[in-house]
C-alpha atoms as a PDB file:
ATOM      1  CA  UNK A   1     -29.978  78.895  62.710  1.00  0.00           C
ATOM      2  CA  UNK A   2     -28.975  82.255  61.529  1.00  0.00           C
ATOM      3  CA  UNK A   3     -27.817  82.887  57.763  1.00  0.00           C
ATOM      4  CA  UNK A   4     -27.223  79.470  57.188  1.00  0.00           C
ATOM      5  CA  UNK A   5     -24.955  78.974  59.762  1.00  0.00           C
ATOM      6  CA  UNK A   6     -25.334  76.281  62.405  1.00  0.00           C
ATOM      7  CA  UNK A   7     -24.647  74.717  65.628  1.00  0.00           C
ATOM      8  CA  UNK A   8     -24.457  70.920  66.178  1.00  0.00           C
ATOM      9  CA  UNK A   9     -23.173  69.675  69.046  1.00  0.00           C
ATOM     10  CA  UNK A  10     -22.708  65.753  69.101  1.00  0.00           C
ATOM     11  CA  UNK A  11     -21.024  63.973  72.583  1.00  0.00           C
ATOM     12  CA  UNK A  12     -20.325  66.929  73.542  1.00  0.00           C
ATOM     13  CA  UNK A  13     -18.021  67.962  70.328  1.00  0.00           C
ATOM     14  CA  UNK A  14     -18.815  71.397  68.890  1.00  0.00           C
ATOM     15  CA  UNK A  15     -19.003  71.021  65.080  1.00  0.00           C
ATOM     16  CA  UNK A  16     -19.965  73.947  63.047  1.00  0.00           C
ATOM     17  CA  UNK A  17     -21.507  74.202  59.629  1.00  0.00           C
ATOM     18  CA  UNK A  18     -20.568  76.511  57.389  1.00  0.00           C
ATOM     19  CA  UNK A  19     -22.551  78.274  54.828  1.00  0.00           C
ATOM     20  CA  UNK A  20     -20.589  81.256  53.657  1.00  0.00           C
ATOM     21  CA  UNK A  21     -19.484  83.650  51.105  1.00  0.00           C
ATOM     22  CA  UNK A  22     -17.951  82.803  47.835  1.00  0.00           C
ATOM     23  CA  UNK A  23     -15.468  85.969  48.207  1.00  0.00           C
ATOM     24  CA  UNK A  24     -13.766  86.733  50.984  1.00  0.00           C
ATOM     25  CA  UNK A  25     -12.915  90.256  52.108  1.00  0.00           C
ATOM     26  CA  UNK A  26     -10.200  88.846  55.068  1.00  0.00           C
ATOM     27  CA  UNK A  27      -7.776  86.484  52.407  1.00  0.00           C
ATOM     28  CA  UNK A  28      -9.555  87.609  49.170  1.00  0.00           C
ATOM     29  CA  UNK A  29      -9.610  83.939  48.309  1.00  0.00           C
ATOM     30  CA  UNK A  30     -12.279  82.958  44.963  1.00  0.00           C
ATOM     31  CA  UNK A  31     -13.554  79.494  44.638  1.00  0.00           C
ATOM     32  CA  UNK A  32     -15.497  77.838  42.084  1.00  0.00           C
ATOM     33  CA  UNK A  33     -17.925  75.022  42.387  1.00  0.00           C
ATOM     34  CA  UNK A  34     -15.243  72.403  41.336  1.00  0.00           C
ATOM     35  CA  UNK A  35     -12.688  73.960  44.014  1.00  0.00           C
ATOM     36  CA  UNK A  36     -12.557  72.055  47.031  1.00  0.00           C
ATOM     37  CA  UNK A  37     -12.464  74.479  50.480  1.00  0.00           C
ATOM     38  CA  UNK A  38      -9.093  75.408  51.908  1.00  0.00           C
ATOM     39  CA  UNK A  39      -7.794  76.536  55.175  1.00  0.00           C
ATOM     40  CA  UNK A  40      -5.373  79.286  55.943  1.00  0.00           C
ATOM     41  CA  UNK A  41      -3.507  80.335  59.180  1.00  0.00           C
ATOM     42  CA  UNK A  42      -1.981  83.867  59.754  1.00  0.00           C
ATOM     43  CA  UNK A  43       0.766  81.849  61.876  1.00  0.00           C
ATOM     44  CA  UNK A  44       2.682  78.004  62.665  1.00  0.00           C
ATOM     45  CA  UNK A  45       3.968  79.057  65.763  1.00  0.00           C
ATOM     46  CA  UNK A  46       1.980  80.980  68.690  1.00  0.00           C
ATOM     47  CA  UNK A  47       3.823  81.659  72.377  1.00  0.00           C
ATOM     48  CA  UNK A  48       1.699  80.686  75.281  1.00  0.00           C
ATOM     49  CA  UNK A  49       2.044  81.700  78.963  1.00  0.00           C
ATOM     50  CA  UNK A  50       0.722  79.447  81.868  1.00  0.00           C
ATOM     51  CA  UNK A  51      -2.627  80.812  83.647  1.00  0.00           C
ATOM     52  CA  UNK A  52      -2.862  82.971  80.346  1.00  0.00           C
ATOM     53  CA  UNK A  53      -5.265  82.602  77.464  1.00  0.00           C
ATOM     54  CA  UNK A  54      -4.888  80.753  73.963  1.00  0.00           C
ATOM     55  CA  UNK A  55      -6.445  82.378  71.063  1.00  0.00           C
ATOM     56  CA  UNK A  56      -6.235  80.073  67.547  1.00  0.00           C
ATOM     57  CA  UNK A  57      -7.579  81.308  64.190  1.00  0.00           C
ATOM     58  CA  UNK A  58      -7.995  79.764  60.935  1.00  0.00           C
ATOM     59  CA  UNK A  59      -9.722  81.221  58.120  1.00  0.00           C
ATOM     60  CA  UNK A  60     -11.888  78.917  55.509  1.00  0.00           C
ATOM     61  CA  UNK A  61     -12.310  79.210  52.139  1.00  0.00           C
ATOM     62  CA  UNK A  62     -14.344  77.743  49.987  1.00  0.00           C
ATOM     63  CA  UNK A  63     -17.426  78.101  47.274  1.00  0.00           C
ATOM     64  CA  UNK A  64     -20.345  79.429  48.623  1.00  0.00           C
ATOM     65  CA  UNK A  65     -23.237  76.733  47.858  1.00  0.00           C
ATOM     66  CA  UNK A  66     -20.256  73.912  49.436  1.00  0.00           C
ATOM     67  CA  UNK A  67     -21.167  72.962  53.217  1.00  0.00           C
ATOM     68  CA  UNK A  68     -18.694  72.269  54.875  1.00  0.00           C
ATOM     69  CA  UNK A  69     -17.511  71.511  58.792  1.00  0.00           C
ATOM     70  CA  UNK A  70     -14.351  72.740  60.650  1.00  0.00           C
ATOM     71  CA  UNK A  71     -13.095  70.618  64.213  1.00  0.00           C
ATOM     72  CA  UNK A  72     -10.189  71.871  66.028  1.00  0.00           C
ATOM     73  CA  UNK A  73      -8.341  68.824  67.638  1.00  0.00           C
ATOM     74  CA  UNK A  74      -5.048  68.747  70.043  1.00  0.00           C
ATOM     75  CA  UNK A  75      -2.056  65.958  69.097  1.00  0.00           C
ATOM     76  CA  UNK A  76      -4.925  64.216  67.407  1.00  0.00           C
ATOM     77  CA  UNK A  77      -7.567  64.346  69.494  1.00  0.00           C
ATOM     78  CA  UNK A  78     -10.690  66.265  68.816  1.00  0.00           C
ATOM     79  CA  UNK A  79     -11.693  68.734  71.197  1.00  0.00           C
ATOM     80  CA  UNK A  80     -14.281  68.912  73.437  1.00  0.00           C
ATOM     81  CA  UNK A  81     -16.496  71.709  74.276  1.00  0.00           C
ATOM     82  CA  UNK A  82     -15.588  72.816  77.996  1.00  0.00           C
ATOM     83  CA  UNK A  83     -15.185  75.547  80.166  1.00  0.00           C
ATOM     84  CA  UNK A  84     -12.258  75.684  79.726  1.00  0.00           C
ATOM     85  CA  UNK A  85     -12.004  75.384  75.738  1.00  0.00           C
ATOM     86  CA  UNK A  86     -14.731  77.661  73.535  1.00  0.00           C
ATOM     87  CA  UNK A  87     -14.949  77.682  69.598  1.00  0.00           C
ATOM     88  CA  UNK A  88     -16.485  80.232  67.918  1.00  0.00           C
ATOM     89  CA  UNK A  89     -17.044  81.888  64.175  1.00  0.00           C
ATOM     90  CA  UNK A  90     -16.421  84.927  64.003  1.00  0.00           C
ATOM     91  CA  UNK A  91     -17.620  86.031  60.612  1.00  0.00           C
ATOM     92  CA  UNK A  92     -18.418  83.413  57.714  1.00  0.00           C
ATOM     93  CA  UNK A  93     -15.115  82.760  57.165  1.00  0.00           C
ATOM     94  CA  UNK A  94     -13.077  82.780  60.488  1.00  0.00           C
ATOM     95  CA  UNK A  95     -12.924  80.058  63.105  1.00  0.00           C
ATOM     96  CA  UNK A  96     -11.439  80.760  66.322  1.00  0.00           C
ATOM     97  CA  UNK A  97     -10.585  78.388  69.165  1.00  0.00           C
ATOM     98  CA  UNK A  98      -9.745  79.748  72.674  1.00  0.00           C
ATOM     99  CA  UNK A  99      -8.125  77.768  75.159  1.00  0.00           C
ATOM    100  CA  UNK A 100      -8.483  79.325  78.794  1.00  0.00           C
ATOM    101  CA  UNK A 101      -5.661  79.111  81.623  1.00  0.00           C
ATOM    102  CA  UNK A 102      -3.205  77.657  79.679  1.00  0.00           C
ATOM    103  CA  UNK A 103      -1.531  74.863  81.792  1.00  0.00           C
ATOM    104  CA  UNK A 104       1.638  72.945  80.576  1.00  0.00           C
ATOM    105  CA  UNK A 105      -1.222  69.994  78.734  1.00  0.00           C
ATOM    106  CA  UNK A 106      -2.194  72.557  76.305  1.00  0.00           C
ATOM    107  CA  UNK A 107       1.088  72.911  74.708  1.00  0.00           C
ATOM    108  CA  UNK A 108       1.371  71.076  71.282  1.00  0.00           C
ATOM    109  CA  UNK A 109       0.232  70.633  67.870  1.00  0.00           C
ATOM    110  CA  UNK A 110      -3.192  72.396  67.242  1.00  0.00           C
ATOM    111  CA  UNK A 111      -4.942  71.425  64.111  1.00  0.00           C
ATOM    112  CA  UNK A 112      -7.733  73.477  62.508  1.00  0.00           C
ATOM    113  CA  UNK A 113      -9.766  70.703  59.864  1.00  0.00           C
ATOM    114  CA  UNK A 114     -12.146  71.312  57.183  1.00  0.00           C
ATOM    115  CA  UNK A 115     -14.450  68.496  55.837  1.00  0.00           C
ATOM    116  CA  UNK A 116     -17.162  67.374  53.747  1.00  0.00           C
ATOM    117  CA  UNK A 117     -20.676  66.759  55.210  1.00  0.00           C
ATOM    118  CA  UNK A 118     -19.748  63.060  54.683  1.00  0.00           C
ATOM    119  CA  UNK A 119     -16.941  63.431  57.283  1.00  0.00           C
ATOM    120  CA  UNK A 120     -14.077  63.766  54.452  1.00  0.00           C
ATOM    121  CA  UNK A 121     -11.205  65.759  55.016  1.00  0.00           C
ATOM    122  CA  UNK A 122     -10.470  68.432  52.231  1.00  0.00           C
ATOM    123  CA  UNK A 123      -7.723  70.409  54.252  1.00  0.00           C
ATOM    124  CA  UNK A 124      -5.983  71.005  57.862  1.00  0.00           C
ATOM    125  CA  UNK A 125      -3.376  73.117  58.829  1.00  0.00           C
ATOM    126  CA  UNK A 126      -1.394  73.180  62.425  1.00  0.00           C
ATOM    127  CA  UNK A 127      -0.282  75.683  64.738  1.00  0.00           C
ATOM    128  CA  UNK A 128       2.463  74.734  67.491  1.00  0.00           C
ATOM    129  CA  UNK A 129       1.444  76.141  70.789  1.00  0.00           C
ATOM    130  CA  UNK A 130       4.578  76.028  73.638  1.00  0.00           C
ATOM    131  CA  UNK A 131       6.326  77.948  76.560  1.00  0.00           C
ATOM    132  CA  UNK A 132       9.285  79.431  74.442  1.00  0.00           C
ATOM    133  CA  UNK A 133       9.051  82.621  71.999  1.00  0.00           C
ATOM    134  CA  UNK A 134       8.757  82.240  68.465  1.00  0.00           C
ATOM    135  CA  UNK A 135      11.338  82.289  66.498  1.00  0.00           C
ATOM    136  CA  UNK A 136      12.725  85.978  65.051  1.00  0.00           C
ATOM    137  CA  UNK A 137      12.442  87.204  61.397  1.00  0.00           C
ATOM    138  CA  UNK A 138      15.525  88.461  59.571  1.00  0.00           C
ATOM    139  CA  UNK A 139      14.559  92.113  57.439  1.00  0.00           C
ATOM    140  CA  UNK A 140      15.663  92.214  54.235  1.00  0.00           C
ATOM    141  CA  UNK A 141      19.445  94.409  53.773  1.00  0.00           C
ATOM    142  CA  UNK A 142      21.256  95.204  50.857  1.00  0.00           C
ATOM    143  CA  UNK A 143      24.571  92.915  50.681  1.00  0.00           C
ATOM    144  CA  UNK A 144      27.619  93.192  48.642  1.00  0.00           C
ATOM    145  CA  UNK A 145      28.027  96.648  49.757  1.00  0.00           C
ATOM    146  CA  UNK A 146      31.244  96.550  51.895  1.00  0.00           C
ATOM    147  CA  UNK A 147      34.092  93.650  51.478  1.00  0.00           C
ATOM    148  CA  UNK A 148      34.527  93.237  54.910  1.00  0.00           C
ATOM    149  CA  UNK A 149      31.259  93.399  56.973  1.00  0.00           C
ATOM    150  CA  UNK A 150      27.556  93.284  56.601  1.00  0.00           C
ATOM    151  CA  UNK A 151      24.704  94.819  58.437  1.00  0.00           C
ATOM    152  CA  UNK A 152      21.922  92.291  60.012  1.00  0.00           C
ATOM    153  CA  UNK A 153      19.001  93.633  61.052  1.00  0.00           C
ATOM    154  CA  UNK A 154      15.783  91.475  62.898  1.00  0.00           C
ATOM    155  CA  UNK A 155      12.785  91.612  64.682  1.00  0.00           C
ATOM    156  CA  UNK A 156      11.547  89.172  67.674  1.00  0.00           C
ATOM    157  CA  UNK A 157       8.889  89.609  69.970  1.00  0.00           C
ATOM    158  CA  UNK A 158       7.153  87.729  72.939  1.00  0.00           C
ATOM    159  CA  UNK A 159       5.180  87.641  75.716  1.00  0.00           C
ATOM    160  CA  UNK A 160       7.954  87.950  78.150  1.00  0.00           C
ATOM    161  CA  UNK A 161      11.207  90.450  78.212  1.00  0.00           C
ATOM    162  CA  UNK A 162      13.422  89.137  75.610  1.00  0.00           C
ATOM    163  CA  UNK A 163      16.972  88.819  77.494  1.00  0.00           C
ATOM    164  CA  UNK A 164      19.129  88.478  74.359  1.00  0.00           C
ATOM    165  CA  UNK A 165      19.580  87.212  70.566  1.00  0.00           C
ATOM    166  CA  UNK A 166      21.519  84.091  69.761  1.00  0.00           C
ATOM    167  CA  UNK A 167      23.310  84.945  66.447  1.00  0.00           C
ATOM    168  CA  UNK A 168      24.919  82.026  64.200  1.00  0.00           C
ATOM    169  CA  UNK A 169      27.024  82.323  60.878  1.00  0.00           C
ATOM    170  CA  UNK A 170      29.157  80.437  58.844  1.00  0.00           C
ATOM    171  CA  UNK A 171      30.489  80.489  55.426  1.00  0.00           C
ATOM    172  CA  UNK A 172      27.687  79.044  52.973  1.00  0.00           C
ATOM    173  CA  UNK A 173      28.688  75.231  52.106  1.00  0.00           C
ATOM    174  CA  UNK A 174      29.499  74.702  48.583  1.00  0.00           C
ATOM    175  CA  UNK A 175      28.667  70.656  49.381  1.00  0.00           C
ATOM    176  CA  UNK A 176      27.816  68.453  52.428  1.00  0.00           C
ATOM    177  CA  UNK A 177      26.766  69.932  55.759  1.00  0.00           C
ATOM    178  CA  UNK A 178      28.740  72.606  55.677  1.00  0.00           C
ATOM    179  CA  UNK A 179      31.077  74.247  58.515  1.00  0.00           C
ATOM    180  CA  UNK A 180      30.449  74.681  62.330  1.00  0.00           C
ATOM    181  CA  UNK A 181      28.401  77.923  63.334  1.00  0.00           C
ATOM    182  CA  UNK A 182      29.938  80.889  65.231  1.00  0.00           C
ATOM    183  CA  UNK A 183      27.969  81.725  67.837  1.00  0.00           C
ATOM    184  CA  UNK A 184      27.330  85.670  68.975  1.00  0.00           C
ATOM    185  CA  UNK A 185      25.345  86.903  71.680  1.00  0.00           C
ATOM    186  CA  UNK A 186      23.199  90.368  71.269  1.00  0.00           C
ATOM    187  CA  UNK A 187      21.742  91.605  74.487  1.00  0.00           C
ATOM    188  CA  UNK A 188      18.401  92.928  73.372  1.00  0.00           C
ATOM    189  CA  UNK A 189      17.542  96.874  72.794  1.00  0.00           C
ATOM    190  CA  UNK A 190      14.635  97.048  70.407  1.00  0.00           C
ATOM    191  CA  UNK A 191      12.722  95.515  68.069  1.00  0.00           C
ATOM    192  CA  UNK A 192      13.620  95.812  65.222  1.00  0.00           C
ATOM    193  CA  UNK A 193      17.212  95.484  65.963  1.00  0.00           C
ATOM    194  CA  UNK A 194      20.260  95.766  64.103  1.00  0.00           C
ATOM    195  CA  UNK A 195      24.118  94.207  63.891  1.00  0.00           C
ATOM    196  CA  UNK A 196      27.021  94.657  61.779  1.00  0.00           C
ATOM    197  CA  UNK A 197      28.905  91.800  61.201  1.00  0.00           C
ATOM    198  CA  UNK A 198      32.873  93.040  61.264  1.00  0.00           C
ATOM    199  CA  UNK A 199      35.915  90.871  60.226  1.00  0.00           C
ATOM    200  CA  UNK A 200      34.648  89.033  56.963  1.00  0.00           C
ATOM    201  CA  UNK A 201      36.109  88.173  53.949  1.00  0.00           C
ATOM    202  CA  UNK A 202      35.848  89.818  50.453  1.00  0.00           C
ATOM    203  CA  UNK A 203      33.786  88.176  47.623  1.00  0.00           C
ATOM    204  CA  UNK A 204      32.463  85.737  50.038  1.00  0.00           C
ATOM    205  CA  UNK A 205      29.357  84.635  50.600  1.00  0.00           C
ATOM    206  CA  UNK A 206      27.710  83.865  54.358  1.00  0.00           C
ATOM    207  CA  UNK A 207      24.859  81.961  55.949  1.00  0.00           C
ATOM    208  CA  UNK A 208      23.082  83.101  59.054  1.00  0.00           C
ATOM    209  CA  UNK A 209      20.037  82.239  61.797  1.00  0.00           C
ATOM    210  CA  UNK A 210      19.038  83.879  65.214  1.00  0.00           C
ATOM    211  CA  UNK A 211      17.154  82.748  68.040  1.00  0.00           C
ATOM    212  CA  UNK A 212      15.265  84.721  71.174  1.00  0.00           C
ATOM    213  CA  UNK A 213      15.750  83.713  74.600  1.00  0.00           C
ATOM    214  CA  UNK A 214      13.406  84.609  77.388  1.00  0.00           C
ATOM    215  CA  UNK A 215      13.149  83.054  80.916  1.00  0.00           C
ATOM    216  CA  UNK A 216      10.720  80.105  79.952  1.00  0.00           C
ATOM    217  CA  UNK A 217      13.637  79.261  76.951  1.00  0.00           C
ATOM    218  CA  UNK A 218      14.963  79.512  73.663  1.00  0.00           C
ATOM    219  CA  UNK A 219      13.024  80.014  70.529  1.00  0.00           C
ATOM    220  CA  UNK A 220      13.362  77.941  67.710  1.00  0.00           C
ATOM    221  CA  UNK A 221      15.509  78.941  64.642  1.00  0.00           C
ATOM    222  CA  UNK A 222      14.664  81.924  62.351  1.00  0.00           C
ATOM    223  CA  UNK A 223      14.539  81.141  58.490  1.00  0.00           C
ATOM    224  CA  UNK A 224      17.782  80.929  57.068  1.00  0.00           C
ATOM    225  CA  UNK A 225      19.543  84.246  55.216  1.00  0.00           C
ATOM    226  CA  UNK A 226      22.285  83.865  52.779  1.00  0.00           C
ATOM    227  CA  UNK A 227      24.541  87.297  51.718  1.00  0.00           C
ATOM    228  CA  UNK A 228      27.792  87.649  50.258  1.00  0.00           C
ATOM    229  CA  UNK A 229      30.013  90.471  50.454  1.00  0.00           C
ATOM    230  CA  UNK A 230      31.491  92.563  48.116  1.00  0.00           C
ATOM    231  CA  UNK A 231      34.438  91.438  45.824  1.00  0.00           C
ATOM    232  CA  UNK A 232      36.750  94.627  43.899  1.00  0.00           C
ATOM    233  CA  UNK A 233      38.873  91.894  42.193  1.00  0.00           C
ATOM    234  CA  UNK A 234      37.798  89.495  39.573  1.00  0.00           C
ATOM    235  CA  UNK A 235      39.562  86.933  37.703  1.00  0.00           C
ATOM    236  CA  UNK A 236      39.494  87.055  33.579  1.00  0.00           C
ATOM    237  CA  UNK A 237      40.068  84.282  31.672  1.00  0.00           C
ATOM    238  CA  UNK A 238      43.003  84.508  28.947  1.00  0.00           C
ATOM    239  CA  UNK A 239      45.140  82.329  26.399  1.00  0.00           C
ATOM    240  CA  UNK A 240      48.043  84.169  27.185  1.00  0.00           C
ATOM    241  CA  UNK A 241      48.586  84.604  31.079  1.00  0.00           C
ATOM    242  CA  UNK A 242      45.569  82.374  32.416  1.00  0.00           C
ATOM    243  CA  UNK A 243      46.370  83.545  36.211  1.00  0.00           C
ATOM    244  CA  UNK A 244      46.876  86.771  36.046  1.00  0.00           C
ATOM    245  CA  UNK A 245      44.465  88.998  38.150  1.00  0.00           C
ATOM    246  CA  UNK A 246      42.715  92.133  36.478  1.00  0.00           C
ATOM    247  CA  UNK A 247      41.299  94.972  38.839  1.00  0.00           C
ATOM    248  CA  UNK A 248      37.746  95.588  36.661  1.00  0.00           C
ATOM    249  CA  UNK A 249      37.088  99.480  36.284  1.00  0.00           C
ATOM    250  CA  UNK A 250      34.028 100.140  38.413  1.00  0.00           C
ATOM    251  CA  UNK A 251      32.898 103.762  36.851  1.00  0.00           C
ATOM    252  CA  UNK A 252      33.019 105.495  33.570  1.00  0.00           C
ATOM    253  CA  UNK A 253      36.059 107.469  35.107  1.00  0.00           C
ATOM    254  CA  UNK A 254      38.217 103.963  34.877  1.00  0.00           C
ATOM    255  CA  UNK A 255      36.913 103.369  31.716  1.00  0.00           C
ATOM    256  CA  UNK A 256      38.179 106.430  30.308  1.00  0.00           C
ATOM    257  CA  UNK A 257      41.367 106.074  32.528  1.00  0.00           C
ATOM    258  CA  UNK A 258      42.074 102.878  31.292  1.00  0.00           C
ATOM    259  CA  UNK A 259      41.289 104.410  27.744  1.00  0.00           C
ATOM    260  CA  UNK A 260      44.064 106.985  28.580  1.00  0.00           C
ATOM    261  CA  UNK A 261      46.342 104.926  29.565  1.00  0.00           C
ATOM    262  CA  UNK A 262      46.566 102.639  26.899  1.00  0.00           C
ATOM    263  CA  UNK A 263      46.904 105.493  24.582  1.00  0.00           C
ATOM    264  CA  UNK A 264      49.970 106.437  26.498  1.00  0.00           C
ATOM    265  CA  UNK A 265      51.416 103.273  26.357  1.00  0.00           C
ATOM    266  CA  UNK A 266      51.415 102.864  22.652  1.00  0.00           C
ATOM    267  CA  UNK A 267      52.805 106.692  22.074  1.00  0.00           C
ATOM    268  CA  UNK A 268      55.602 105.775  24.559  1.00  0.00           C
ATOM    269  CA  UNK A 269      56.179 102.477  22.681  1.00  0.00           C
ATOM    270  CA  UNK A 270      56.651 104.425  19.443  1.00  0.00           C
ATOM    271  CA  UNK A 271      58.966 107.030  20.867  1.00  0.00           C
ATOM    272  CA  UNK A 272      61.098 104.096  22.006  1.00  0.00           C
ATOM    273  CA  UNK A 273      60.922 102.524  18.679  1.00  0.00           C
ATOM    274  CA  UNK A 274      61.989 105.925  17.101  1.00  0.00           C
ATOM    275  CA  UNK A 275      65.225 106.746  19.393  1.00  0.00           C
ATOM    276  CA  UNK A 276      66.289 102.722  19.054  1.00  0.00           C
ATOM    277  CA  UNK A 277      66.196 103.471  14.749  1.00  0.00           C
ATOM    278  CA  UNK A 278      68.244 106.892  15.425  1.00  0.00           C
ATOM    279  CA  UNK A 279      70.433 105.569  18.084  1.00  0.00           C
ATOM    280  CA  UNK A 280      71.459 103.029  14.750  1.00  0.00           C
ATOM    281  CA  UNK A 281      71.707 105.654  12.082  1.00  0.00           C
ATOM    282  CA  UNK A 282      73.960 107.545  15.081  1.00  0.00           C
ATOM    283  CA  UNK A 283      76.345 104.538  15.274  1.00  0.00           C
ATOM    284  CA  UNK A 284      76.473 104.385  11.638  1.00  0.00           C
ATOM    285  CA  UNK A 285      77.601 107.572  10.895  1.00  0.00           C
ATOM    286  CA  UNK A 286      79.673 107.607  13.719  1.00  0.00           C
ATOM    287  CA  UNK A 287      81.720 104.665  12.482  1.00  0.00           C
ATOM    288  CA  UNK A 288      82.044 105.422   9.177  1.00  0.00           C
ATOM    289  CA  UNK A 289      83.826 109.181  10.528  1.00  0.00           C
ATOM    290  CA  UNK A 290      86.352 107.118  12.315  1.00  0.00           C
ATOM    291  CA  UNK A 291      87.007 104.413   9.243  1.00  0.00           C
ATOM    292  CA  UNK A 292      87.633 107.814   7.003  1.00  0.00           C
ATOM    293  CA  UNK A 293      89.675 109.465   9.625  1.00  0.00           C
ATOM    294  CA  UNK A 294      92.034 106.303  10.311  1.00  0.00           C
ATOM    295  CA  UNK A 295      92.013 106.122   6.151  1.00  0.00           C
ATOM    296  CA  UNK A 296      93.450 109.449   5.283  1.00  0.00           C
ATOM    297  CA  UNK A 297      96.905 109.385   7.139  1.00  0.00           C
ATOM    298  CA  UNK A 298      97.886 106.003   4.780  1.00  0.00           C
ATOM    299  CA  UNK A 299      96.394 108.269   1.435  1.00  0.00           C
ATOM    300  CA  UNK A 300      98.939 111.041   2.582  1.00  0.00           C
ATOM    301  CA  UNK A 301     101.678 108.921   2.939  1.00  0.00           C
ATOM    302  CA  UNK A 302     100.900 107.062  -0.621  1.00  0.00           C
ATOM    303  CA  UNK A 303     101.237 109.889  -2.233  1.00  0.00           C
ATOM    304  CA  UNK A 304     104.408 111.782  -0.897  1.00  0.00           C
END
């Protein structure tokens, strides 16, 4: 026994027990004495190749006068120390299970277990070992830049070539299941790789998911991503004209051109206002010059 770690092997099961650290410099995790331990994976998924090697880590945490034991077990089943399978700690926190010329009966559900002296479980978490590559990861991109397209960008990796990406998108549901996917294919060129997304609709927002396919198969889905393109128009509520459609000024320049505008309009409302009170006074005068012309003839005649 070294540093208060030790070895027990019982029916041939390898069961380690764990003395370690209270602070950890690989998850900075803290526990007190009233914390129960906790186990952590770097990863659910991990891509295995046949005749190649399996390497499984989880990492423990947990206060550092609390003993505790960690079993790795397959679909269940605890596994046995072999020569074929080999658990190790590699520092006081990290457990590590290696699983040598993979054959098609070590692909499954791996689960890394912490307990109590007494046998208890406190924690597990799983890791899915199989044939296909894991599924891709979307990279965060600004949307609602253009109305009309967006640009998708990804990163996948695996053991084997990656032939191409499997690209799905429809529009987001507002209720139910939603619409049928559209399907794209991307032959693969890098990693991380990029698409833009041509043909949408304006104000509109999308869902999307990708998937890698190698020769042994198709990876699972990514995580979904949501975007939405960008929308110029907007509707504004009013008493007056309730559908009418306002463009909404975008810069300080429409602001002031709006500004302008209006301006204009009320000066070219008041000039109108200004010739139609003229235009009166005009016919006024004009008719009254014809009344005294047709007048003076009969006053001429009265009086000769």
């Amino acid at each position: 026994m070294v540093a208060g770690i030790g070895i027990v092997f019982a029916t041939g099961l390898l069961t380690t027990l764990v003395s370690g650290q209270m602070y950890s410099d690989t998850d900075k995790c803290f526990k007190t004495v009233r914390d129960p331990a906790s186990i952590s994976t770097a990863t659910t998924y991990t891509e295995a190749l046949y005749g190649s090697d399996i390497t499984l880590r989880c990492t423990v945490c947990k206060y550092k006068h609390h003993m505790v034991q960690v079993t790795w077990s397959l679909a269940g089943t605890r596994l046995l120390q072999s020569s074929r399978l080999h658990t190790y700690q590699k520092h006081p926190d990290m457990y590590i299970l290696v699983v040598r010329q993979a054959t098609m009966k070590d692909m499954g559900d791996y689960s890394c277990t912490v307990s109590n002296m007494e046998g208890k479980v406190i924690d597990t978490k799983t890791i899915t070992v199989d044939q296909i590559p894991p599924p891709p990861s979307f990279v965060p991109e600004p949307d609602r830049v253009n109305s009309s397209s967006q640009l998708l960008t990804w990163t996948g990796k695996s053991g084997l070539p990656i032939i191409q990406f499997l690209l799905d998108f429809r529009l987001s549901p507002v209720s139910g299941v939603g619409e049928d996917w559209v399907s794209l294919v991307i032959p693969y060129q890098t990693s991380p790789q990029s698409y833009l997304m041509r043909g949408l609709s304006p104000g509109t927002r999308y869902q999307s998911r990708i998937r890698t396919k190698t020769r042994n198969g198709i990876s699972h889905y990514s995580t979904l991503l949501e975007f939405s393109t960008y929308s110029p128009w907007t509707t504004i509520p009013t008493t007056t004209r309730p559908n009418t459609v306002f463009s909404l000024p975008q810069t300080g320049a429409g602001k002031h051109r709006d500004r302008v505008e209006t301006s204009r309009a009320k000066e070219l409302s008041s000039f109108s206002s200004g010739v139609e009170m003229l235009c009166s006074h005009l016919s006024l005068v004009v008719g009254v010059t014809m009344l005294y012309r047709l007048y003076l003839p009969f006053e001429a005649i009265d009086w000769q």
